[in-house]
Protein backbone atom coordinates (compact mmCIF):
# COMPACT_ATOMS: atom_id res chain seq x y z
CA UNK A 1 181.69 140.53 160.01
CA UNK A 2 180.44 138.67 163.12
CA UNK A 3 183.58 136.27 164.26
CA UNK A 4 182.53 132.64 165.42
CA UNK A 5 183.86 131.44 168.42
CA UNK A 6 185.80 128.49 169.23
CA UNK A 7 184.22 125.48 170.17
CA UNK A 8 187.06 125.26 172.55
CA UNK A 9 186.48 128.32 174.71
CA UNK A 10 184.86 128.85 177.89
CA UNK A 11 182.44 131.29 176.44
CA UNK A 12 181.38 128.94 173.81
CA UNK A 13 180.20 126.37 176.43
CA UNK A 14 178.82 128.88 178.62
CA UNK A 15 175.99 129.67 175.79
CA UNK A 16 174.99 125.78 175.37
CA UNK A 17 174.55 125.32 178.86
CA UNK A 18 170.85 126.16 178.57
CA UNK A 19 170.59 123.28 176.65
CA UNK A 20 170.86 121.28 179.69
CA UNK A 21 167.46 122.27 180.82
CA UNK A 22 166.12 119.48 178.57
CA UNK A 23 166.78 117.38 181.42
CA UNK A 24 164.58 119.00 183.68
CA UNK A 25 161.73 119.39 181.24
CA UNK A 26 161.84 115.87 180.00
CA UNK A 27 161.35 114.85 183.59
CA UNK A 28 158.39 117.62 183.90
CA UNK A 29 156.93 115.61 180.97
CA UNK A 30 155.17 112.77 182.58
CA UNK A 31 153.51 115.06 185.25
CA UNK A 32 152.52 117.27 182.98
CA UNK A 33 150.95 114.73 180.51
CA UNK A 34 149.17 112.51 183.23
CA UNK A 35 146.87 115.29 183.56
CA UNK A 36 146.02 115.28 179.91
CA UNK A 37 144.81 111.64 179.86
CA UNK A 38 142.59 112.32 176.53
CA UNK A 39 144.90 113.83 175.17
CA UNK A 40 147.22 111.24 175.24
CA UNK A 41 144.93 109.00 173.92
CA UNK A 42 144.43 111.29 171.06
CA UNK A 43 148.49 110.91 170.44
CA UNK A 44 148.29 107.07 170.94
CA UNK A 45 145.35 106.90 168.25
CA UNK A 46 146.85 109.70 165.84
CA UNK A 47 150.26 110.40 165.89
CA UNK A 48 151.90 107.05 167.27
CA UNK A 49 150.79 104.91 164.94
CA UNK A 50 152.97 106.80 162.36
CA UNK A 51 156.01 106.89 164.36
CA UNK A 52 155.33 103.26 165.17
CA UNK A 53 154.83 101.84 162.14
CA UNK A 54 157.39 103.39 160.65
CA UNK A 55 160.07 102.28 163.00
CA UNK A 56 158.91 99.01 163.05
CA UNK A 57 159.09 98.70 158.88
CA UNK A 58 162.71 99.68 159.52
CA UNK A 59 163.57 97.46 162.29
CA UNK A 60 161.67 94.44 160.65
CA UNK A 61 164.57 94.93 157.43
CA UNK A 62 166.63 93.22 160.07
CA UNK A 63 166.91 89.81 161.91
CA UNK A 64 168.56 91.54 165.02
CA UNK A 65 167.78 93.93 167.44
CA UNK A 66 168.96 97.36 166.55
CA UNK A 67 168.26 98.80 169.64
CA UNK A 68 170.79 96.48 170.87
CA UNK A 69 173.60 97.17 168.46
CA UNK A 70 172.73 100.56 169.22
CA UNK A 71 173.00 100.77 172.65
CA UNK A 72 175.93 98.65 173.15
CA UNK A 73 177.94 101.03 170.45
CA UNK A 74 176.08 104.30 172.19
CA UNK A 75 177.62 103.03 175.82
CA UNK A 76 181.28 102.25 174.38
CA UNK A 77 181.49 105.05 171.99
CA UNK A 78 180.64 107.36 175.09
CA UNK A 79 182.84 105.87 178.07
CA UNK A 80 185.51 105.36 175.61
CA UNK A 81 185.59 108.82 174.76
CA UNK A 82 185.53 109.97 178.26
CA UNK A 83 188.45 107.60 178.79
CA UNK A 84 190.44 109.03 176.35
CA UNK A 85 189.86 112.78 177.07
CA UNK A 86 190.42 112.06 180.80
CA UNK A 87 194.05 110.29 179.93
CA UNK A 88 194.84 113.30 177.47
CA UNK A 89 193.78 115.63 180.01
CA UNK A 90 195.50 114.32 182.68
CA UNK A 91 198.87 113.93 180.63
CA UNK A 92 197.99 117.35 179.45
CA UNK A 93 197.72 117.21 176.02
CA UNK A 94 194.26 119.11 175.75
CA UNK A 95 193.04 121.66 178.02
CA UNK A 96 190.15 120.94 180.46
CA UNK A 97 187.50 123.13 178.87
CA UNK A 98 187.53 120.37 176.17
CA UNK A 99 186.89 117.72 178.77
CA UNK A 100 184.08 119.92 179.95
CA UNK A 101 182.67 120.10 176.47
CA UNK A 102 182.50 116.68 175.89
CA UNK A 103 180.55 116.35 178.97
CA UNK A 104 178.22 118.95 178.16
CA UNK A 105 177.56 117.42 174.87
CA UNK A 106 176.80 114.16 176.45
CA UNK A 107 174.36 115.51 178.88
CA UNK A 108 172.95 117.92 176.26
CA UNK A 109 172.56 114.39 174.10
CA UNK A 110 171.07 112.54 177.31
CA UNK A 111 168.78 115.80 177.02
CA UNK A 112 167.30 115.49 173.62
CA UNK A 113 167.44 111.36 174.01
CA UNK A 114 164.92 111.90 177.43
CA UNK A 115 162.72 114.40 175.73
CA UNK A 116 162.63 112.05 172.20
CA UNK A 117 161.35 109.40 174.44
CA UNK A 118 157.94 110.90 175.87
CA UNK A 119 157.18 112.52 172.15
CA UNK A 120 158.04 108.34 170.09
CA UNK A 121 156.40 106.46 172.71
CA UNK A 122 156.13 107.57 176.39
CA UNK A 123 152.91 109.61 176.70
CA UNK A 124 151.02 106.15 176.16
CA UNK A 125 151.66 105.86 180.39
CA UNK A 126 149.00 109.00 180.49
CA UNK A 127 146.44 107.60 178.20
CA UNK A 128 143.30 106.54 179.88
CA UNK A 129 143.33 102.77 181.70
CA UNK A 130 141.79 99.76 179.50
CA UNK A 131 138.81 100.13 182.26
CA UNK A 132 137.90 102.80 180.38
CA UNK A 133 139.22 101.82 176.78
CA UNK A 134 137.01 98.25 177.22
CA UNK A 135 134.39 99.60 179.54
CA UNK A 136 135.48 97.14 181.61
CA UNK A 137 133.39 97.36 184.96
CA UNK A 138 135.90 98.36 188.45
CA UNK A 139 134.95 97.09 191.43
CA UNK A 140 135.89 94.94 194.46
CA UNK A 141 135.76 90.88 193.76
CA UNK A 142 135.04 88.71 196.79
CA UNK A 143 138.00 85.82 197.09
CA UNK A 144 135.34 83.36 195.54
CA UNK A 145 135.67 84.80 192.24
CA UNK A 146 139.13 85.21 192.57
CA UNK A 147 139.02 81.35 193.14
CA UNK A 148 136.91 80.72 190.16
CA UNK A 149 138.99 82.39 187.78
CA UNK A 150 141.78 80.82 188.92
CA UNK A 151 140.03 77.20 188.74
CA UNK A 152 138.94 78.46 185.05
CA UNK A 153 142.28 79.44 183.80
CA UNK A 154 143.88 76.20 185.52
CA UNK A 155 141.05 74.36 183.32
CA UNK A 156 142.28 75.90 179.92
CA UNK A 157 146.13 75.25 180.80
CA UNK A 158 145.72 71.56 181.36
CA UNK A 159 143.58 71.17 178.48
CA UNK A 160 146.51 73.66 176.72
CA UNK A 161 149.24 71.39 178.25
CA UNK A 162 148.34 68.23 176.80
CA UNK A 163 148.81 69.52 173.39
CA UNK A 164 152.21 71.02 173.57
CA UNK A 165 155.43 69.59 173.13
CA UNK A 166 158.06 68.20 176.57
CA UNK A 167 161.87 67.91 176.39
CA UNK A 168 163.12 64.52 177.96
CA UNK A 169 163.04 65.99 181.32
CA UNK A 170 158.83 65.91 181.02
CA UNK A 171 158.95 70.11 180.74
CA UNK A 172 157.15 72.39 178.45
CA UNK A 173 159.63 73.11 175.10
CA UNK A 174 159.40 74.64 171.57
CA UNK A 175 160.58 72.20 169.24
CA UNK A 176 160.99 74.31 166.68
CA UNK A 177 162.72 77.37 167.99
CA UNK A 178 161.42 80.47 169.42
CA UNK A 179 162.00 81.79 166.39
CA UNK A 180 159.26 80.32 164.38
CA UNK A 181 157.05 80.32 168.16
CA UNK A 182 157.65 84.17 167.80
CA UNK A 183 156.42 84.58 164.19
CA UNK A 184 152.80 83.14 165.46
CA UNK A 185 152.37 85.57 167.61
CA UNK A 186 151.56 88.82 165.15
CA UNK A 187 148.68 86.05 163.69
CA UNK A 188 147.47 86.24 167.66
CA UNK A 189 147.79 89.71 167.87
CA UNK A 190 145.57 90.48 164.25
CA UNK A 191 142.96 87.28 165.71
CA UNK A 192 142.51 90.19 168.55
CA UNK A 193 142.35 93.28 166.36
CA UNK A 194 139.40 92.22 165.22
CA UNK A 195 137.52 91.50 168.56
CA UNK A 196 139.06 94.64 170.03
CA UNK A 197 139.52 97.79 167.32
CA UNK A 198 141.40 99.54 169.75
CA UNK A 199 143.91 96.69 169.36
CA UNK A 200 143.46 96.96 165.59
CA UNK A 201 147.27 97.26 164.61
CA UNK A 202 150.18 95.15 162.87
CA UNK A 203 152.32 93.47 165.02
CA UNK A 204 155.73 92.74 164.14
CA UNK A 205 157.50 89.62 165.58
CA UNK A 206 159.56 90.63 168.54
CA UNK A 207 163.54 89.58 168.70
CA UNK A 208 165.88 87.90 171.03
CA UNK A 209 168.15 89.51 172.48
CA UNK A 210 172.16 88.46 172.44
CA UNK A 211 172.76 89.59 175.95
CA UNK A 212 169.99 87.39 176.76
CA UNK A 213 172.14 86.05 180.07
CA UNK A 214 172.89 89.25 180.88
CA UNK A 215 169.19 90.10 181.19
CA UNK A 216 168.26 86.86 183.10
CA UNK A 217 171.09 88.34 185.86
CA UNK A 218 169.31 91.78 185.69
CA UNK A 219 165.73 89.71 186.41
CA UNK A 220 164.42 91.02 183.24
CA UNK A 221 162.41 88.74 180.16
CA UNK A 222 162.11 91.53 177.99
CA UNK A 223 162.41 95.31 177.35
CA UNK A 224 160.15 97.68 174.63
CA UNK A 225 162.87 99.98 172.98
CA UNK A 226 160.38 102.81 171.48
CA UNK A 227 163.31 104.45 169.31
CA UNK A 228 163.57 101.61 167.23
CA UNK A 229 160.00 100.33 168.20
CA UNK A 230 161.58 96.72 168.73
CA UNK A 231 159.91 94.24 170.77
CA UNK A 232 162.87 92.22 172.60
CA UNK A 233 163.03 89.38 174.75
CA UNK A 234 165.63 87.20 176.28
CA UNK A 235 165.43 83.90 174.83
CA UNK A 236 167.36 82.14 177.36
CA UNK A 237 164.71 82.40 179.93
CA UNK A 238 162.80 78.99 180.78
CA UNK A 239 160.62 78.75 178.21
CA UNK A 240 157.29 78.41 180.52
CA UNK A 241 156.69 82.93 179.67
CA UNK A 242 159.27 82.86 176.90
CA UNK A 243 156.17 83.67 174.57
CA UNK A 244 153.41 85.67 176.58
CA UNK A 245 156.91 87.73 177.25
CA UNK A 246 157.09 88.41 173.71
CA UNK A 247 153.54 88.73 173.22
CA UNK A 248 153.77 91.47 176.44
CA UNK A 249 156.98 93.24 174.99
CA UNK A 250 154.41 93.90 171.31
CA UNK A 251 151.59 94.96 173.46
CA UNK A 252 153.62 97.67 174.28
CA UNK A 253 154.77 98.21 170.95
CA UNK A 254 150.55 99.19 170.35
CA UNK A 255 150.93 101.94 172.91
CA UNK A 256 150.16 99.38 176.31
CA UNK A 257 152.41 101.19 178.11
CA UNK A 258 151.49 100.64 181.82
CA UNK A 259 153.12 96.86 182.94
CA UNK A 260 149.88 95.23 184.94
CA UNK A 261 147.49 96.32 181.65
CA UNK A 262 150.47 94.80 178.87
CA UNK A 263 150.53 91.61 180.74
CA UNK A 264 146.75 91.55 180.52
CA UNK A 265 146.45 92.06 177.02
CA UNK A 266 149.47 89.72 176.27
CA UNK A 267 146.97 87.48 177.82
CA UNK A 268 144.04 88.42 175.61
CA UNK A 269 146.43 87.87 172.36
CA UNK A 270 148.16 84.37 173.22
CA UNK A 271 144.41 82.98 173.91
CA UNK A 272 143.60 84.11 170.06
CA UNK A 273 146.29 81.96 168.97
CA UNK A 274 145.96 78.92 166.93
CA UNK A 275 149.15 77.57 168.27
CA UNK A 276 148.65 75.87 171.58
CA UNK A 277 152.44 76.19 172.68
CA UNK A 278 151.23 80.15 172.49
CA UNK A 279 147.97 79.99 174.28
CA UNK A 280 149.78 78.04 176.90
CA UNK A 281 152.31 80.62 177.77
CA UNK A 282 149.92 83.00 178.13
CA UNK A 283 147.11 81.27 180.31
CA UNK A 284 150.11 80.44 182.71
CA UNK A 285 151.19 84.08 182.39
CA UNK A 286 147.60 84.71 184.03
CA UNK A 287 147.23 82.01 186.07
CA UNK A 288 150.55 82.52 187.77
CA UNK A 289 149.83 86.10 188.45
CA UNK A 290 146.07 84.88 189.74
CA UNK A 291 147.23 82.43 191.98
CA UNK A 292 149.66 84.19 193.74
CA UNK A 293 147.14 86.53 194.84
CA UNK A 294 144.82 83.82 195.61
CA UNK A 295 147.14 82.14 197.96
CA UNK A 296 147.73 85.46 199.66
CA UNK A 297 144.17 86.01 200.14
CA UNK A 298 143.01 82.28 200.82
CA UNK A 299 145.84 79.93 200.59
CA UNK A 300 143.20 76.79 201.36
CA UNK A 301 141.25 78.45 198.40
CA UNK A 302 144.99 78.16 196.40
CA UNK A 303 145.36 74.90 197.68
CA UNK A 304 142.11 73.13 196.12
CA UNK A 305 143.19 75.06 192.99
CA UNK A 306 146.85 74.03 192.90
CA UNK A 307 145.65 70.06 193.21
CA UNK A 308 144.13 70.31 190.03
CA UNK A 309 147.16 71.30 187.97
CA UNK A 310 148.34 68.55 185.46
CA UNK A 311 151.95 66.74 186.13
CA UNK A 312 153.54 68.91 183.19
CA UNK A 313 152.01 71.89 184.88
CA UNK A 314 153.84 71.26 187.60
CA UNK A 315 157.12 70.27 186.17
CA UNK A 316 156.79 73.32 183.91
CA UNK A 317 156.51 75.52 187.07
CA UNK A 318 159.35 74.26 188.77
CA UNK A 319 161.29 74.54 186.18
CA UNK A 320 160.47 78.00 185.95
CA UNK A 321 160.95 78.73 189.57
CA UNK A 322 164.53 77.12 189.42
CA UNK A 323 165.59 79.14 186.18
CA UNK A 324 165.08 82.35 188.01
CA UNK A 325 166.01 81.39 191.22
CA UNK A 326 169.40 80.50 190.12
CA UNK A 327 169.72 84.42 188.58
CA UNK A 328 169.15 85.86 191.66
CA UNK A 329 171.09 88.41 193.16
CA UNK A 330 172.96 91.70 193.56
CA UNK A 331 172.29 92.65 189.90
CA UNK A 332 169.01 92.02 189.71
CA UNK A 333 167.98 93.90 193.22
CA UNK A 334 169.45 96.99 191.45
CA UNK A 335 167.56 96.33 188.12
CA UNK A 336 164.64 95.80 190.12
CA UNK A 337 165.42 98.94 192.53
CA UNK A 338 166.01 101.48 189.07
CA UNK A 339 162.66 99.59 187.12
CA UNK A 340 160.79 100.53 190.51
CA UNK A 341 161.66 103.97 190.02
CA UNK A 342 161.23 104.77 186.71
CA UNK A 343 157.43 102.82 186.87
CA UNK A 344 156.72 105.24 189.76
CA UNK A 345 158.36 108.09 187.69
CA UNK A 346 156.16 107.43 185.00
CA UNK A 347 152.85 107.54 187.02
CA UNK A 348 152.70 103.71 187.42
CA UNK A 349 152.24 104.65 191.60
CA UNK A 350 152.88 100.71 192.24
CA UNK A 351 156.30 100.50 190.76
CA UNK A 352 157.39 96.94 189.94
CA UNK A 353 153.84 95.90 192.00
CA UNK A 354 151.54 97.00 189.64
CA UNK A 355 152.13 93.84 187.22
CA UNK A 356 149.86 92.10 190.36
CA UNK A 357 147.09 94.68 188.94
CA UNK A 358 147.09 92.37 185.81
CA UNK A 359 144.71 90.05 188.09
CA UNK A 360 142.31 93.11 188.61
CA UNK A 361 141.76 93.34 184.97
CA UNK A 362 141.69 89.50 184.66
CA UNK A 363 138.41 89.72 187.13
CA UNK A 364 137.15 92.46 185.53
CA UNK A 365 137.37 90.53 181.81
CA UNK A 366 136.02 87.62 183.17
CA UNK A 367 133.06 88.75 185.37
CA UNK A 368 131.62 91.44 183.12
CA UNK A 369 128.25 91.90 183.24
CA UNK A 370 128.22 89.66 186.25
């Protein structure tokens, strides 16, 4: 009779070292899949949806982000274990191979958790761009359509602006919560489904997030967790993109991976809604990210735009601009620093610039057929 051996033993964690090559291979992944771009479509219009949906019926049984529970418990069950094997190890209560193995079967965990992530969610980054999916036309746009889009979407926000509620300081608020602002937005999201198949999916409101400060330190106004397929989004953040960020977190919850192309669609859905606090946040989602390239590229040209904003406009963009400026910092240059990396990682060759792409699309949307 074949004897097991101990878990304990040297030998025993010699034969799961292999598993560690999951680490390598789920980094492989994303190379290997960005060559494959129709067939990663195929997975986004087959085999997501499933995974998706189901998730998201799971997730939507509660009122809080399980990703967040999760990760929070994930990060102190795991340095609290390693906290207490070091101590016992050091006072030499266990022997160092079990150190070792708790190690290994972290890593081997980090392993399966990497690999999980490409087969729920990730090979969206290698499906074909919404060019393509939209036959949308690509081409270069001379600055004076850059300028009219820009005067365009600054005509829809004032008209947007007027109808929206103000706090007493004269800026843009939701008087009833983002709570009930973030239930409007799967109404949005069906409005589009219909115009667009390819967006043709249920949308589930997305969630705030309790460590909401925590991600305005970090520089971050939401995050798509794909193993719970939760949308989440700080809610402390000025409220200016509080709801085109929650309408860009669900894009990606429809398999919008790619950052420049979910901002552009978060546009798309917010201008289907029937609530004008909505619509607003996203027009100034796309107006922001237009006129910052317009000023870089004509700033007189951004100038004869900018005097037409409305007096909430402005106060609503301040206010904005002060929020985040008073996050700033160390934290948020090493968010920014690992988010740059893992975009690249993931094919997005831009990094954290390829959100300005968003105005590419925007052109393209606007001026096809032109």
């Amino acid at each position: 009779m074949k004897q097991k051996l101990d878990k304990h033993t040297w030998p025993y964690q010699f034969r799961r070292m292999p598993w560690l090559l999951l680490i390598p291979v789920g980094l492989w992944i994303p190379r290997l899949a960005g060559r494959y771009p129709l067939a990663a479509e195929w997975y986004a219009g087959h085999i997501y949806p499933t995974i998706s949906g189901i998730l998201g019926a799971v997730n939507a049984l509660f009122p809080f982000s399980l990703a967040e529970v999760a990760i929070y418990a994930g990060i102190l069950g795991a340095v609290g274990a390693i906290i207490v094997y070091l101590v016992r190890w050091h006072r030499r209560r266990i022997p160092f191979v079990r150190l070792v193995s708790l190690l290994l079967t972290l890593a081997i965990i980090g392993g399966v958790l990497l690999n999980s992530f490409y087969f729920i969610w990730g090979f969206n980054y290698a499906r074909p761009t919404l060019y393509e999916l939209l036959d949308l036309p690509v081409q270069e746009r001379p600055v004076e359509e850059l300028q009219a889009l820009c005067q365009a979407l600054c005509t829809e926000a004032v008209a947007l602006r007027s109808q929206v509620a103000e706090d007493t300081s004269g800026v843009y608020t939701l008087p009833h919560g983002w709570r009930a602002a973030f239930a409007d937005i799967p109404q949005a999201y069906e409005a589009l489904g219909q115009k667009l198949p390819v967006f043709a999916r249920r949308v589930r409101p997305a969630k705030g997030l309790m460590a909401s400060v925590g991600m305005s330190y970090a520089g971050l106004a939401g995050i798509y967790i794909p193993f719970t397929a939760e949308a989440n989004v700080n809610v402390h953040q000025s409220t200016l993109l509080l709801l085109s960020s929650a309408a860009h977190e669900s894009a990606h919850y429809l398999g919008v991976a790619k950052e420049d192309e979910a901002n552009f669609v978060a546009y798309l859905a917010c201008m289907e809604s029937d609530d004008p606090a909505v619509a607003y946040s996203g027009v100034m989602l796309a107006l922001i990210h237009a006129t910052n390239k317009l000023d870089r590229a004509e700033p007189a040209a951004f100038m004869a735009v900018r005097k037409t904003y409305s007096e909430g406009m402005v106060r609503d963009i301040l206010a904005y601009n002060a929020y985040w400026e008073s996050y700033e910092g160390a934290v948020e240059e090493a968010v920014t620093e690992i988010n740059d990396t893992y975009l690249k990682h993931n094919q997005q060759g831009s990094g954290v610039k390829s959100y300005g792409l968003m105005v590419d699309l925007l052109l393209a949307w606007y001026f096809q057929g032109v």
